[in-house]
C-alpha atoms as a PDB file:
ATOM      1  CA  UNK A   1      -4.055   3.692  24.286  1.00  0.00           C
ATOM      2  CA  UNK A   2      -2.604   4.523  21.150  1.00  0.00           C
ATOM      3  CA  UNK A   3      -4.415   4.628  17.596  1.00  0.00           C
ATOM      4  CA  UNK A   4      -2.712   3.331  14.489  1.00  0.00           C
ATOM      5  CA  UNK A   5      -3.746   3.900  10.633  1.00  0.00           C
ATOM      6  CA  UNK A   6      -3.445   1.396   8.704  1.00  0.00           C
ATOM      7  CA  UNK A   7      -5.385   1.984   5.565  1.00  0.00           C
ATOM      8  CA  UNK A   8      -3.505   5.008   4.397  1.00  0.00           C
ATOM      9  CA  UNK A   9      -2.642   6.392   0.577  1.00  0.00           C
ATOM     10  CA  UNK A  10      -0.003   8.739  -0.169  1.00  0.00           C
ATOM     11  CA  UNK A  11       0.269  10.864  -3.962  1.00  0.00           C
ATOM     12  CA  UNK A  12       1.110   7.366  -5.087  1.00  0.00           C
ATOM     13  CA  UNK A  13      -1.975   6.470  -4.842  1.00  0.00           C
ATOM     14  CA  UNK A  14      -2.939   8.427  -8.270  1.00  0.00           C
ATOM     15  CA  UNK A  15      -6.497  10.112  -8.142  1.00  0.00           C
ATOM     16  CA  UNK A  16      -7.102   8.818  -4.453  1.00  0.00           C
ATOM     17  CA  UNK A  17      -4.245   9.582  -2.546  1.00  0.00           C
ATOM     18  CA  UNK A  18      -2.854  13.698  -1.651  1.00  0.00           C
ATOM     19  CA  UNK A  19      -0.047  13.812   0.923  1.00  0.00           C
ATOM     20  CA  UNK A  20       3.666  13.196  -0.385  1.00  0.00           C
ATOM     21  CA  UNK A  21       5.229  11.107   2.120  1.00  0.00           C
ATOM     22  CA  UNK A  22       7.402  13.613   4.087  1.00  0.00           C
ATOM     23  CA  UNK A  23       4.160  15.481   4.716  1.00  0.00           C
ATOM     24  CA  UNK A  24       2.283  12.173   5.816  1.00  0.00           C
ATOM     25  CA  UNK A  25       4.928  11.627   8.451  1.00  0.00           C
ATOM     26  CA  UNK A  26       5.367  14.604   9.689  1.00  0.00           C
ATOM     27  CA  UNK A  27       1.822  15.244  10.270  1.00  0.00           C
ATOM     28  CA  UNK A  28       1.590  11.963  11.880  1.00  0.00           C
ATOM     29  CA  UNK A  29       4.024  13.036  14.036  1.00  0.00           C
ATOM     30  CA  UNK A  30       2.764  16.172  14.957  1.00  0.00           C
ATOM     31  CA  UNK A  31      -0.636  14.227  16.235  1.00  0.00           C
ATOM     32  CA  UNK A  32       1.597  12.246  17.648  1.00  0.00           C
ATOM     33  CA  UNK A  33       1.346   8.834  16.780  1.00  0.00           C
ATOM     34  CA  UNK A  34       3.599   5.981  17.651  1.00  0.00           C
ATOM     35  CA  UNK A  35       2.999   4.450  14.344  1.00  0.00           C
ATOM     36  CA  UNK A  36       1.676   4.415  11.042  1.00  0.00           C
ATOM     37  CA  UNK A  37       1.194   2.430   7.792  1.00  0.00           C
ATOM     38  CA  UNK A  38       1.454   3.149   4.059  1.00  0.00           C
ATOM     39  CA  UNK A  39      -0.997   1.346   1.745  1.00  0.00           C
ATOM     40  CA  UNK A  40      -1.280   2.461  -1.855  1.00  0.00           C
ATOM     41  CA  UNK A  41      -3.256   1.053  -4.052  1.00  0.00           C
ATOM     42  CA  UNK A  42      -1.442  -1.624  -5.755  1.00  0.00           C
ATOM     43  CA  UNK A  43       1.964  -0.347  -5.371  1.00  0.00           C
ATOM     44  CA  UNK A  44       4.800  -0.274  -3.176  1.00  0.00           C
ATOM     45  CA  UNK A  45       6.681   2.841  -5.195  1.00  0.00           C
ATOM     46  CA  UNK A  46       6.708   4.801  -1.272  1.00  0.00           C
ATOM     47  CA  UNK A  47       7.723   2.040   0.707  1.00  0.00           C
ATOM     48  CA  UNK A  48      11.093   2.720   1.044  1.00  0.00           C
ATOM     49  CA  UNK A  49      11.082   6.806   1.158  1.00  0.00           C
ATOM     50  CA  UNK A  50       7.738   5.829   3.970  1.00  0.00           C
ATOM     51  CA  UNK A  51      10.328   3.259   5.950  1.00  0.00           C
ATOM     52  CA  UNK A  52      12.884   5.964   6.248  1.00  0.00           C
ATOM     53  CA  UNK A  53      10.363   8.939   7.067  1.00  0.00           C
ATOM     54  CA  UNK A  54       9.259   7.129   9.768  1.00  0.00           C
ATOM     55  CA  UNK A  55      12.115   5.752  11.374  1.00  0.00           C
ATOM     56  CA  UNK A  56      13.667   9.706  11.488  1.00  0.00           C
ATOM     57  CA  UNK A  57      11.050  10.792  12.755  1.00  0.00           C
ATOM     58  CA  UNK A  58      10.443   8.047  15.508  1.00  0.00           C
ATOM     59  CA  UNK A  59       7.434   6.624  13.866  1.00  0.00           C
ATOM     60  CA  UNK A  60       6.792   2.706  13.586  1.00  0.00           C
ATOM     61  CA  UNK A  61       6.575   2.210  10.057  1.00  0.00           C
ATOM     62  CA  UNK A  62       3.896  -0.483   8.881  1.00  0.00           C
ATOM     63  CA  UNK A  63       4.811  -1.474   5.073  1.00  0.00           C
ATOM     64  CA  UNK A  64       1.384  -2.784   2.920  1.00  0.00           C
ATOM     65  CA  UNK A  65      -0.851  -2.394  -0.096  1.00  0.00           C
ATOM     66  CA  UNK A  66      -4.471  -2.128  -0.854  1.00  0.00           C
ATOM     67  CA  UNK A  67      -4.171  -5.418  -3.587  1.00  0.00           C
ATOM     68  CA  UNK A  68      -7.275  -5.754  -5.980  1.00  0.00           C
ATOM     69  CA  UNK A  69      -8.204  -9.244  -6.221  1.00  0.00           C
ATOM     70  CA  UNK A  70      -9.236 -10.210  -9.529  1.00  0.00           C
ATOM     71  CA  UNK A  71     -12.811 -11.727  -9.186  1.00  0.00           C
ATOM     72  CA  UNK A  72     -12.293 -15.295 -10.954  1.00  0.00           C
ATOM     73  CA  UNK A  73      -8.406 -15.060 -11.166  1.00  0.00           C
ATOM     74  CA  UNK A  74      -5.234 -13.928 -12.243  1.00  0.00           C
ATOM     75  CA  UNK A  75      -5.795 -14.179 -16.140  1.00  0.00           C
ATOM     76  CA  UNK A  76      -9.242 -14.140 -16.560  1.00  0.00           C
ATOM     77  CA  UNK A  77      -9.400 -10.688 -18.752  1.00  0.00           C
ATOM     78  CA  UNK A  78     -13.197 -10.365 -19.596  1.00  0.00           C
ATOM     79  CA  UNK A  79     -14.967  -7.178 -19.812  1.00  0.00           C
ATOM     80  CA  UNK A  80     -17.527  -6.721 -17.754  1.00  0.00           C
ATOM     81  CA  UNK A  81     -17.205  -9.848 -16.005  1.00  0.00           C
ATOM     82  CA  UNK A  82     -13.342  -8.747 -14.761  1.00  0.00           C
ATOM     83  CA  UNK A  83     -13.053  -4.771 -14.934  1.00  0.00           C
ATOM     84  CA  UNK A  84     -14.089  -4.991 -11.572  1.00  0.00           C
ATOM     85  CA  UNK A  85     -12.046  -6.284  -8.473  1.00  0.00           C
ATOM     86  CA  UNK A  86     -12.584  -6.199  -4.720  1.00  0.00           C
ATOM     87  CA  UNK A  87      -9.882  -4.569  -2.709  1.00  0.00           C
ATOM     88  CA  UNK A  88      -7.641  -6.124   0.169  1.00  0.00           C
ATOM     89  CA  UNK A  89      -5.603  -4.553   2.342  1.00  0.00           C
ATOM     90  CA  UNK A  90      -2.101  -6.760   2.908  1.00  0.00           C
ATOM     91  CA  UNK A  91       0.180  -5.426   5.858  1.00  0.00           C
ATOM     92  CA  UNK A  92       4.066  -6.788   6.332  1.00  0.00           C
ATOM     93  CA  UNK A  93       4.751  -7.674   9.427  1.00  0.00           C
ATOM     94  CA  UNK A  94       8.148  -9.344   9.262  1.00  0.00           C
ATOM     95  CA  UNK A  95      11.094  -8.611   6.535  1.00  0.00           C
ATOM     96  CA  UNK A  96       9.649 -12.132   4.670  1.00  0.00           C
ATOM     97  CA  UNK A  97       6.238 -10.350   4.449  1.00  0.00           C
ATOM     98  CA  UNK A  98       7.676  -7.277   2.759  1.00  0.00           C
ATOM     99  CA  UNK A  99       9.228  -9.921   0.162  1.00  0.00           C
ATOM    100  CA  UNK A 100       6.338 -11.196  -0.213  1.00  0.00           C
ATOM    101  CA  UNK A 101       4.283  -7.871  -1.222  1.00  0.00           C
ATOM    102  CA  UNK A 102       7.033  -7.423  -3.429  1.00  0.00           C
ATOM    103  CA  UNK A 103       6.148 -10.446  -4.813  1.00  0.00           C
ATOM    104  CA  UNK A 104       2.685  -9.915  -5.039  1.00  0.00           C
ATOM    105  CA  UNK A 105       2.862  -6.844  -6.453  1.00  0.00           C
ATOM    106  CA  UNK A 106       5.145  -7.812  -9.457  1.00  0.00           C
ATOM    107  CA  UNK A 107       3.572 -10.170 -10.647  1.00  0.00           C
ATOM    108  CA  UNK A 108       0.152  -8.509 -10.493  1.00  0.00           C
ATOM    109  CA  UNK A 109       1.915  -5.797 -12.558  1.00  0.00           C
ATOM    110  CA  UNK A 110       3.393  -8.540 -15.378  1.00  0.00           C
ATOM    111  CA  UNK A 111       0.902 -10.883 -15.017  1.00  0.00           C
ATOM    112  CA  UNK A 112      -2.471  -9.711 -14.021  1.00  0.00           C
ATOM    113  CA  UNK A 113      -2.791  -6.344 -14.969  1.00  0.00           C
ATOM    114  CA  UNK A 114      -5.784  -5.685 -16.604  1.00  0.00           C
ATOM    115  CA  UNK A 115      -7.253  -2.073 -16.299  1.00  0.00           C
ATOM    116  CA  UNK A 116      -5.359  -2.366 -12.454  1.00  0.00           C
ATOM    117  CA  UNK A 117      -2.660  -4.348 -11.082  1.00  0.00           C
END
């Protein structure tokens, strides 16, 4: 039986996350494990550098993000009332789903930022 991370941060991950990617994979490897995701928190700025890690080093790569999901919604800015948003981890599990945290992400970033994505 094989075990599978799949709440993991890398440095992107700023004040959360330590391991640069190359290290993450390789360490993964060296326990190794058959597979492995990346979740940052509210960005997808590894993905690509994670994908190819992986794949070189013969690890399944499993693309997501830890989303914050604003409390009332997307442009409700309030202090107090919307500093504070629960956390939600999304994983891709076809090339459509990766589109779609792409999507997600953007327009948390133009739209809905307020104190986080």
């Amino acid at each position: 039986m094989a075990f599978t991370h799949l709440h993991v941060h890398s440095h992107y991950s700023l004040l959360d996350g330590l391991p640069k990617i190359d290290q993450l994979v390789q360490h993964a490897k060296t326990l190794g494990f058959k597979a492995l995701a990346l979740t940052d928190h509210g960005v997808l700025y590894g993905a690509i550098e994670f994908y190819e890690a992986c794949r070189a080093a013969g690890i399944k790569p499993i693309i997501g993000v830890e989303i914050y999901v604003a409390q009332r919604s997307l442009h409700d800015k309030q202090p107090r009332l919307d500093d504070k948003p629960y956390h939600l981890i999304l994983l891709a599990e076809t090339t459509t789903g990766y589109y779609n945290l792409i999507k997600l992400v953007s327009q948390a970033h133009l739209d809905g930022y307020y104190y986080k994505p």
